[in-house]
C-alpha atoms as a PDB file:
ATOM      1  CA  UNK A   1       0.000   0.000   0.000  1.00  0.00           C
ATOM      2  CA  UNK A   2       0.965   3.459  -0.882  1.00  0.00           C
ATOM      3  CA  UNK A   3       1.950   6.241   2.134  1.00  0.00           C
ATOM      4  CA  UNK A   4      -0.419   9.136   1.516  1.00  0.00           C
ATOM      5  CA  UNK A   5       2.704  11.146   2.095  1.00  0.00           C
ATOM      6  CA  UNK A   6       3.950   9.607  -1.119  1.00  0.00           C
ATOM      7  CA  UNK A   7       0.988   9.871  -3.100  1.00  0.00           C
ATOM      8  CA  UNK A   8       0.684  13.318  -2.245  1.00  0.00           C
ATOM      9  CA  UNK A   9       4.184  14.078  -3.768  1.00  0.00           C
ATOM     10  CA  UNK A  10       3.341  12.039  -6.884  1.00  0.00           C
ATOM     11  CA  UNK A  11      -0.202  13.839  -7.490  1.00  0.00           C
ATOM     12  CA  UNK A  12       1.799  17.228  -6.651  1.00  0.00           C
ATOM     13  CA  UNK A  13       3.912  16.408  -9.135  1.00  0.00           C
ATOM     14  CA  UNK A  14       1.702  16.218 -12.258  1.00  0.00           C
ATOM     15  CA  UNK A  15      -0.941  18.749 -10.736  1.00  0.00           C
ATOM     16  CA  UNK A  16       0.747  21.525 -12.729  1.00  0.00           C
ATOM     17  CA  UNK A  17      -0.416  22.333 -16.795  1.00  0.00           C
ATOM     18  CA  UNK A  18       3.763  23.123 -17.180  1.00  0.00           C
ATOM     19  CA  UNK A  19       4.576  19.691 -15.797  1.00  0.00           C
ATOM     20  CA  UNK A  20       1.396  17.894 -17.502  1.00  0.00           C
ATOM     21  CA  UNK A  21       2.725  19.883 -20.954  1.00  0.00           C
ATOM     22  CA  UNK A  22       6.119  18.407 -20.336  1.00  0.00           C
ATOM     23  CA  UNK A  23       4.908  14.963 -19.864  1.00  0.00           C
ATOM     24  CA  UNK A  24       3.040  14.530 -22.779  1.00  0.00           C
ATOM     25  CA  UNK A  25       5.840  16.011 -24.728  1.00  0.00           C
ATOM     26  CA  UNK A  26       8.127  13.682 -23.873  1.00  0.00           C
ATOM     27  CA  UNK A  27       5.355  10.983 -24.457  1.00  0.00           C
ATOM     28  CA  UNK A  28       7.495  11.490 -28.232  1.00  0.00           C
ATOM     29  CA  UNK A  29      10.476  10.752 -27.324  1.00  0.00           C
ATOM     30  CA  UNK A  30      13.936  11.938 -25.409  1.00  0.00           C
ATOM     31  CA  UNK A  31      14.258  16.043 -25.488  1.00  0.00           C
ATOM     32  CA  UNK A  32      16.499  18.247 -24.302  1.00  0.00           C
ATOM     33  CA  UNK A  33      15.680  20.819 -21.684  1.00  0.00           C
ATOM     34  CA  UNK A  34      15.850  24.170 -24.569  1.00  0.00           C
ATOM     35  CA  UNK A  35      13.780  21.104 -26.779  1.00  0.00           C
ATOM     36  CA  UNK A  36      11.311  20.856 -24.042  1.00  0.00           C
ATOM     37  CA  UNK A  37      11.079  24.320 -23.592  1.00  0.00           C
ATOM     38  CA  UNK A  38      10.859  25.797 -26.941  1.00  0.00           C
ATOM     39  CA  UNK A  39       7.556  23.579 -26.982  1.00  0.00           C
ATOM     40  CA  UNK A  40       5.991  23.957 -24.579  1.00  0.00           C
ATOM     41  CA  UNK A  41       7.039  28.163 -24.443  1.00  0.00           C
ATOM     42  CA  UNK A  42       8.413  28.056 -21.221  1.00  0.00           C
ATOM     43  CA  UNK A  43      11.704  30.034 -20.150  1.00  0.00           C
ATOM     44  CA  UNK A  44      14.667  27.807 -19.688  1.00  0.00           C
ATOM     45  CA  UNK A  45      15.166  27.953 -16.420  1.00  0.00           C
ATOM     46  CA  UNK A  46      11.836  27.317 -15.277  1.00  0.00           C
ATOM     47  CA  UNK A  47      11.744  24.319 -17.698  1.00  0.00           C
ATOM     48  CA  UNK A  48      14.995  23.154 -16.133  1.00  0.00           C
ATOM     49  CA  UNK A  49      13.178  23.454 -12.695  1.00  0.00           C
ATOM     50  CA  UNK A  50       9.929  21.527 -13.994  1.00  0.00           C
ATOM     51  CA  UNK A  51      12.193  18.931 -15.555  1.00  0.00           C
ATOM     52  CA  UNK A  52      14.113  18.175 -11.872  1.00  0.00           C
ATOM     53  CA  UNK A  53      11.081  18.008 -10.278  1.00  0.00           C
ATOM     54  CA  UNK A  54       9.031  15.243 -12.856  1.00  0.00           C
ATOM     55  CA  UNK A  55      12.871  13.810 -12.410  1.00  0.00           C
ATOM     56  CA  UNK A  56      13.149  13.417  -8.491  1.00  0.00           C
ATOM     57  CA  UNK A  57       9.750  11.773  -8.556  1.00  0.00           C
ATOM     58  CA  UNK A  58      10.392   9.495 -11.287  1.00  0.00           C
ATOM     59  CA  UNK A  59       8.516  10.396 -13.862  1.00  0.00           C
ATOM     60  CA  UNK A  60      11.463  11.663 -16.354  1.00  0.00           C
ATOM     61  CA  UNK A  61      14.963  10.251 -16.059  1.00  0.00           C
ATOM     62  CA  UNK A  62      18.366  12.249 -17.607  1.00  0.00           C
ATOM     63  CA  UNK A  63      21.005  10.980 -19.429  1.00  0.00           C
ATOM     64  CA  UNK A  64      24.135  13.033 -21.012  1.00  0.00           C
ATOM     65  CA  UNK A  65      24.312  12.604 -24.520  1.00  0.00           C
ATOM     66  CA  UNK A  66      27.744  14.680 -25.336  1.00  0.00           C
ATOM     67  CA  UNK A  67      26.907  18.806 -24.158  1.00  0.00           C
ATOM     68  CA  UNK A  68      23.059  18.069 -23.786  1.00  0.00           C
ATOM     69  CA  UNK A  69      21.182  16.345 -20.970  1.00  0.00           C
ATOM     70  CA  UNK A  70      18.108  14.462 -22.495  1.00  0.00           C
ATOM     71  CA  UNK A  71      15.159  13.927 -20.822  1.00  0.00           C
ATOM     72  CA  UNK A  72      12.895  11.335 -21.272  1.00  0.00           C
ATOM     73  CA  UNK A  73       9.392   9.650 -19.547  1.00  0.00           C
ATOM     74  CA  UNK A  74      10.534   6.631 -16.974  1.00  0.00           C
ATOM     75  CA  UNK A  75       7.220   4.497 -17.498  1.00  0.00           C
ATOM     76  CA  UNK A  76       8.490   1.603 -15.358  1.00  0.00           C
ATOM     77  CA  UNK A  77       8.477   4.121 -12.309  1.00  0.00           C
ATOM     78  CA  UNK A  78       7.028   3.722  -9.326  1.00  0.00           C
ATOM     79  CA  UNK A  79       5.141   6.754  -9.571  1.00  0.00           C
ATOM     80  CA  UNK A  80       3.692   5.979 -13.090  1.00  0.00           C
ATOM     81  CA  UNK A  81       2.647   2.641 -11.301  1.00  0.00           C
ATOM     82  CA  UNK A  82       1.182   4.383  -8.939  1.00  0.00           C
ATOM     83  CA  UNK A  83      -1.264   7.122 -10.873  1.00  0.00           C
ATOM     84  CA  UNK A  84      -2.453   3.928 -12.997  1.00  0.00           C
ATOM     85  CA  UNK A  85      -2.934   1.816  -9.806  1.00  0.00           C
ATOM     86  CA  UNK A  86      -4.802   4.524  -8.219  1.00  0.00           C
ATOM     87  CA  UNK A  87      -6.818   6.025 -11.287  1.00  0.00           C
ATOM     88  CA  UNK A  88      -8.173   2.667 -12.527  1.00  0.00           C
END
């Protein structure tokens, strides 16, 4: 069973349009954070900060592909598991 302390920080996660917007753009495929934020018109650094976030939950994971960080969804997470497990 899930801690509601945990749920909480998973719901609080994806209760924001920016972060929503950034999930289903990476629903596409890996981006970069200027990628990311070019779509979805958001400045850099508040991208950046939305990106860490959906990251320290589990939602998006980062890997360094030469100069660029790349971003992409982490569906096997526990916190994807969880929003299906608790929405259906």
């Amino acid at each position: 069973m899930v801690s509601d302390r945990e749920l909480e920080k998973v719901y609080k996660a994806v209760a924001n349009r920016r972060r929503i917007a950034i999930l289903r753009y990476l629903k596409s495929g890996s981006a970069t954070v200027g990628e990311v934020a070019k779509a979805i018109k958001l400045s850099l650094k508040s991208t950046s900060h939305h990106l860490q976030l959906l990251s320290s939950t589990g939602f998006v994971v980062s890997e360094q592909h030469g100069l660029y960080m790349h971003y992409t969804l982490n569906l096997k997470s526990d916190s994807f598991r969880i929003v299906r497990s608790e929405i259906l």
